[in-house]
Each structure stands twice: as structure tokens, then as C-alpha cells.
C-alpha atoms as a PDB file:
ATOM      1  CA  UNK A   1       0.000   0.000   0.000  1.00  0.00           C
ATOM      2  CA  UNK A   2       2.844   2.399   0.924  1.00  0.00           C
ATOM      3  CA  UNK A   3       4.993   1.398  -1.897  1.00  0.00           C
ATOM      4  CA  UNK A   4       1.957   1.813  -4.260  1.00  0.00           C
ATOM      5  CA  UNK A   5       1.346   5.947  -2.772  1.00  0.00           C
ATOM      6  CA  UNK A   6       5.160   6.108  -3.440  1.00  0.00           C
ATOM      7  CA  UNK A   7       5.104   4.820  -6.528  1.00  0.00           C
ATOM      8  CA  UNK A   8       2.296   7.007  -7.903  1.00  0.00           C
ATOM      9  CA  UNK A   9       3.724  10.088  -6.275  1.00  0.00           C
ATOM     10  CA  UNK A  10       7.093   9.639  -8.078  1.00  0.00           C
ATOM     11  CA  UNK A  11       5.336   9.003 -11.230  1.00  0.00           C
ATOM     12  CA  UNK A  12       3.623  12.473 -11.175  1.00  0.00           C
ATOM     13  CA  UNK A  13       6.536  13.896  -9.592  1.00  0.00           C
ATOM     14  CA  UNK A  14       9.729  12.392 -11.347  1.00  0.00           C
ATOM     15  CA  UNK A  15       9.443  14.693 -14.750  1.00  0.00           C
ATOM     16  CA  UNK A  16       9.940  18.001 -11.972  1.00  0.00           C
ATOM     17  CA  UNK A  17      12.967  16.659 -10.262  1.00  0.00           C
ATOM     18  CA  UNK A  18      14.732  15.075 -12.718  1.00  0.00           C
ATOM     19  CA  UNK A  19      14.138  17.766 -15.255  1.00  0.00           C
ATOM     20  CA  UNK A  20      13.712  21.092 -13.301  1.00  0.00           C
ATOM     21  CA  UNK A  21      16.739  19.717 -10.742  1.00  0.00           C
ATOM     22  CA  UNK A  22      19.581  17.918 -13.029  1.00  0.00           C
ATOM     23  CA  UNK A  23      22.195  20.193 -11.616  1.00  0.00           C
ATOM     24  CA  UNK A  24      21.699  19.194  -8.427  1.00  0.00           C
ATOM     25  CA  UNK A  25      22.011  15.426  -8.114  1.00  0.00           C
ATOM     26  CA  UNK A  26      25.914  14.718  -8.131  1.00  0.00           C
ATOM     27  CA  UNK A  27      25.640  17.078  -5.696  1.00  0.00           C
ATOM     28  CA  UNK A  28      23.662  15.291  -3.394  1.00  0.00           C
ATOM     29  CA  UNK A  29      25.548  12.017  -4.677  1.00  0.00           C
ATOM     30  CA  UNK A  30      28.562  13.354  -3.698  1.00  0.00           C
ATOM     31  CA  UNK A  31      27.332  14.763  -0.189  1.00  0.00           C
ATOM     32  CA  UNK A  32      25.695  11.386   0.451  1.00  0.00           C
ATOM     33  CA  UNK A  33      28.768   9.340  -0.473  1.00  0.00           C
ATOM     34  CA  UNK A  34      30.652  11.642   1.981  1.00  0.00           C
ATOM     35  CA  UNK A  35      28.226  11.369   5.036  1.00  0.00           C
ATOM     36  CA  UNK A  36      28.325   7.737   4.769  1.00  0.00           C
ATOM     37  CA  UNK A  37      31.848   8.097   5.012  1.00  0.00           C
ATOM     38  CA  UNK A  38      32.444  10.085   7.790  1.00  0.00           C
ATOM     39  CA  UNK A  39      28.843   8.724   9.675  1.00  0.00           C
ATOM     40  CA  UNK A  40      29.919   4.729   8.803  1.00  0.00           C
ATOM     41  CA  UNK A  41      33.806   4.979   8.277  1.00  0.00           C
ATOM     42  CA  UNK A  42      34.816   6.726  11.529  1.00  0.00           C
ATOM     43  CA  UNK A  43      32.542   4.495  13.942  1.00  0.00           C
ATOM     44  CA  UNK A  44      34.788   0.936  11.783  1.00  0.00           C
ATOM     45  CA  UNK A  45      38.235   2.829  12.232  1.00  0.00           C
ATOM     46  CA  UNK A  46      37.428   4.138  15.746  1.00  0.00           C
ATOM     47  CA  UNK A  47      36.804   0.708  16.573  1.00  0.00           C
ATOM     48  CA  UNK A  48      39.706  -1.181  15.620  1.00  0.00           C
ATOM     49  CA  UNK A  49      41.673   0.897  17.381  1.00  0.00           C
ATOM     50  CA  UNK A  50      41.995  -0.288  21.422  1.00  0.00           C
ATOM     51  CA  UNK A  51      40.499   1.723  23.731  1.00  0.00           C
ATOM     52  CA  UNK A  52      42.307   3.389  26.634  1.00  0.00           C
ATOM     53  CA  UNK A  53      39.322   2.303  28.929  1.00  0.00           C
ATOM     54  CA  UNK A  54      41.435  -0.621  30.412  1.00  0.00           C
ATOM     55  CA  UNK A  55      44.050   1.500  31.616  1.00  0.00           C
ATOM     56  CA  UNK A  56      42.034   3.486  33.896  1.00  0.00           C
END
């Protein structure tokens, strides 16, 4: 049922964004590749690194 309401709104809506917006999308490629980077990336390399909790 959701899908369906999504589907139909991107059908009306898709010719606006894609169209009206083309300048925009590696932009918010590139912003989303670098928030999953810095979100996702950090937490892996901040924990393989040991933690200074067992010398306190």
C-alpha cells in the first residue's frame, strides 16, 4: 500500500525533479557518499583501534 502511494507520487513527480533539478544530483551524490563516510567509516576505524578504557 505504501509502496503503491510512493510509486504514484514519483510518477507524477519524477518529470519536476529530474528535469527542473539535473544540476543538483551529483551534488547530493557526492554529499551522500561523503556522510556515509564520515557517519559509517569513523565508527569501523574508531573501533579497531583499542580503547584506553582498560588503563584506567
Amino acid at each position: 500500500m505504501v509502496s503503491r502511494a510512493i510509486s504514484e507520487w514519483w510518477t507524477r513527480m519524477k518529470p519536476y525533479y529530474t528535469r527542473a533539478y539535473p544540476e543538483i544530483w551529483p551534488g547530493i551524490a557526492i554529499m551522500t557518499f561523503l556522510y556515509y563516510k564520515l557517519s559509517y567509516g569513523g565508527k569501523k576505524a574508531v573501533k579497531s583501534t583499542p580503547t584506553n578504557q582498560a588503563h584506567h
